[in-house]
C-alpha atoms as a PDB file:
ATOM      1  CA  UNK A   1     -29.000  -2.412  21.684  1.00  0.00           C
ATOM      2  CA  UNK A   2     -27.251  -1.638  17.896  1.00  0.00           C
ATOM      3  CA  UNK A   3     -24.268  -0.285  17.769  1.00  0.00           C
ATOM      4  CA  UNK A   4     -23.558   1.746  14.952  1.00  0.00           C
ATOM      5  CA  UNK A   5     -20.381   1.365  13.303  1.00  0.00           C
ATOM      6  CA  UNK A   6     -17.687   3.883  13.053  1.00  0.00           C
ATOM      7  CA  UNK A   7     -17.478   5.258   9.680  1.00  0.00           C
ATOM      8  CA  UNK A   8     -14.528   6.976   7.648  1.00  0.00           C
ATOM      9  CA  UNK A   9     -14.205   8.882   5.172  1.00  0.00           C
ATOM     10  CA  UNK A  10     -11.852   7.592   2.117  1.00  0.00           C
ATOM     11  CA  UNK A  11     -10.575   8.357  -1.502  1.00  0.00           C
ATOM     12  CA  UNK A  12     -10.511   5.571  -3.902  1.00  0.00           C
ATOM     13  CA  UNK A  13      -6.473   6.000  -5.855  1.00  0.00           C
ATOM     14  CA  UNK A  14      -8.319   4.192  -8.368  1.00  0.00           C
ATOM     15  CA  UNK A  15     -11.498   2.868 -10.024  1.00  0.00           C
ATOM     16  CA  UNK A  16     -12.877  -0.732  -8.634  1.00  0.00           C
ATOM     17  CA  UNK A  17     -15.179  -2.928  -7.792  1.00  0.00           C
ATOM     18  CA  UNK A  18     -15.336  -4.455  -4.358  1.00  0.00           C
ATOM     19  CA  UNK A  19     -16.273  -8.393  -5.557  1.00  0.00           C
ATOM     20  CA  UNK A  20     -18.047  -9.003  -2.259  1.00  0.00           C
ATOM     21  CA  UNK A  21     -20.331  -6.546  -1.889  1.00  0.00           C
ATOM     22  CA  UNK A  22     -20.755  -5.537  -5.424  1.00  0.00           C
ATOM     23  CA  UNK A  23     -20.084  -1.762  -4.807  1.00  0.00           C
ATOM     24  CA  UNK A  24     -17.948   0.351  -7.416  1.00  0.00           C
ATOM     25  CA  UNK A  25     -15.835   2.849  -6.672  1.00  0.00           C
ATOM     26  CA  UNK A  26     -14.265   5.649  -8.874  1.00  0.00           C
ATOM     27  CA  UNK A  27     -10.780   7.207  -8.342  1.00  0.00           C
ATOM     28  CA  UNK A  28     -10.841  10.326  -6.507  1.00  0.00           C
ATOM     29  CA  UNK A  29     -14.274  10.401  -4.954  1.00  0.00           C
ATOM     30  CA  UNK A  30     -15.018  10.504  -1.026  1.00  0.00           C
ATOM     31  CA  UNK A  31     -16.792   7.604  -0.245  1.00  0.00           C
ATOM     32  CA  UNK A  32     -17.955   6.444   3.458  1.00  0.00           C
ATOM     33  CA  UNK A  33     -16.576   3.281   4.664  1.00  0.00           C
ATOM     34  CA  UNK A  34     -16.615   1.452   8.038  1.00  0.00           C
ATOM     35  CA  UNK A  35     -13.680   0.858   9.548  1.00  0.00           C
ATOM     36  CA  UNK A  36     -13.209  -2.454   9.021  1.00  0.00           C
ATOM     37  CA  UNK A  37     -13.680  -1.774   4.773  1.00  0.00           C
ATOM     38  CA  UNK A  38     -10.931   1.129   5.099  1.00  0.00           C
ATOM     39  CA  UNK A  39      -8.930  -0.813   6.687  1.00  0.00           C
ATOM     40  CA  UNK A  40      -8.681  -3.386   4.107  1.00  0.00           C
ATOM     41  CA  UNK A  41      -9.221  -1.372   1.030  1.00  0.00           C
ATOM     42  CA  UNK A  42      -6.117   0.520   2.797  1.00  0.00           C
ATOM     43  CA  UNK A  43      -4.378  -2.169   3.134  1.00  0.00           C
ATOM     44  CA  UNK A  44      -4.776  -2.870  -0.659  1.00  0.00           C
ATOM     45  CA  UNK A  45      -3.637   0.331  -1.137  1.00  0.00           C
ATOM     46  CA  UNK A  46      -6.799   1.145  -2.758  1.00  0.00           C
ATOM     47  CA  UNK A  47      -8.220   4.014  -0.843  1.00  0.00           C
ATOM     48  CA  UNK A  48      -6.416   7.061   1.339  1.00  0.00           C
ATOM     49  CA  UNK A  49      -8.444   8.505   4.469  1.00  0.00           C
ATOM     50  CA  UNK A  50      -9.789  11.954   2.798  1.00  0.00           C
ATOM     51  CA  UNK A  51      -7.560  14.409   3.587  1.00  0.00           C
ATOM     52  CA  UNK A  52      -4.535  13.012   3.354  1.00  0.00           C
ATOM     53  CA  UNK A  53      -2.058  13.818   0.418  1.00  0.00           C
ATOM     54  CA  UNK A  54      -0.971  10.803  -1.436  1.00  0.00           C
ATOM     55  CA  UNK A  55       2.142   9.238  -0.161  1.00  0.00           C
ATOM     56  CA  UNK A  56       5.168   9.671  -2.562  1.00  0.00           C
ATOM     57  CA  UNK A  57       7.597   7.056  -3.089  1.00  0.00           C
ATOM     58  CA  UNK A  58      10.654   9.174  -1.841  1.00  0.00           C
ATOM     59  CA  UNK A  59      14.000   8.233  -3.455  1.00  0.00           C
ATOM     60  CA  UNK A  60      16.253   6.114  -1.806  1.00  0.00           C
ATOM     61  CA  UNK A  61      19.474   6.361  -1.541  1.00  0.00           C
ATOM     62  CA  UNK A  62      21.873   5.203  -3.883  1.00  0.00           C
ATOM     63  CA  UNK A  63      23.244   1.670  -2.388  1.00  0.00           C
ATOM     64  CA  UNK A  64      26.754   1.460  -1.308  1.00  0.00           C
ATOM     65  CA  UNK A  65      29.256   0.090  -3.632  1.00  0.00           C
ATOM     66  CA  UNK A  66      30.305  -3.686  -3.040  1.00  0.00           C
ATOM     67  CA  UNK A  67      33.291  -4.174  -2.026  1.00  0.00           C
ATOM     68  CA  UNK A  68      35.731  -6.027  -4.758  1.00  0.00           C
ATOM     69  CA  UNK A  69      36.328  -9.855  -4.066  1.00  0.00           C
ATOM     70  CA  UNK A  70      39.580 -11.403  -3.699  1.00  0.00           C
ATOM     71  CA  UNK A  71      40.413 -13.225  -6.594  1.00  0.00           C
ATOM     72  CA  UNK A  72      40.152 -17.228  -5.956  1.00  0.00           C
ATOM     73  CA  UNK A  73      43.389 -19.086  -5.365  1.00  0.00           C
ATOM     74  CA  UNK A  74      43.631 -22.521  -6.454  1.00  0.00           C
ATOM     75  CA  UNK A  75      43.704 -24.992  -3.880  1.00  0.00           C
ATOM     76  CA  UNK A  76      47.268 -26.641  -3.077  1.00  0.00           C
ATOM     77  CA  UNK A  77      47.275 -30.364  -4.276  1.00  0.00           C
ATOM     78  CA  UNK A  78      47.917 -32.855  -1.497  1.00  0.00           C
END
């Protein structure tokens, strides 16, 4: 008994070739992958599951200020 494995539908973000299997892939076109491939090429970051929008780096916000140091004192002489 084969079991068939589950495939998924992804979009490469960019063009490139997979080095172990010798496929190419070209940015923007839906490809099928197992699930085991998507999840590494997602990993990479090199493919989204069709369908989705692309994730946007969303600004973060500004950082707090640091707080001023103390100036130094010189240490007392014994």
């Amino acid at each position: 008994m084969s079991a068939t494995p589950k495939m998924v539908s992804a979009t490469p973000t960019s063009d490139f070739n997979d080095a172990g299997s010798d496929r190419k892939f070209v940015a923007g076109k839906t490809e099928e992958l197992t699930a085991g491939e998507f999840a590494n090429y997602r990993a990479a970051g090199l493919v989204e599951a069709s369908g989705e929008k692309p994730v946007i780096d969303a600004p973060s916000s500004p950082a707090k200020p640091k707080r001023p140091r103390a100036p130094r004192t010189a240490k007392a002489k014994s």
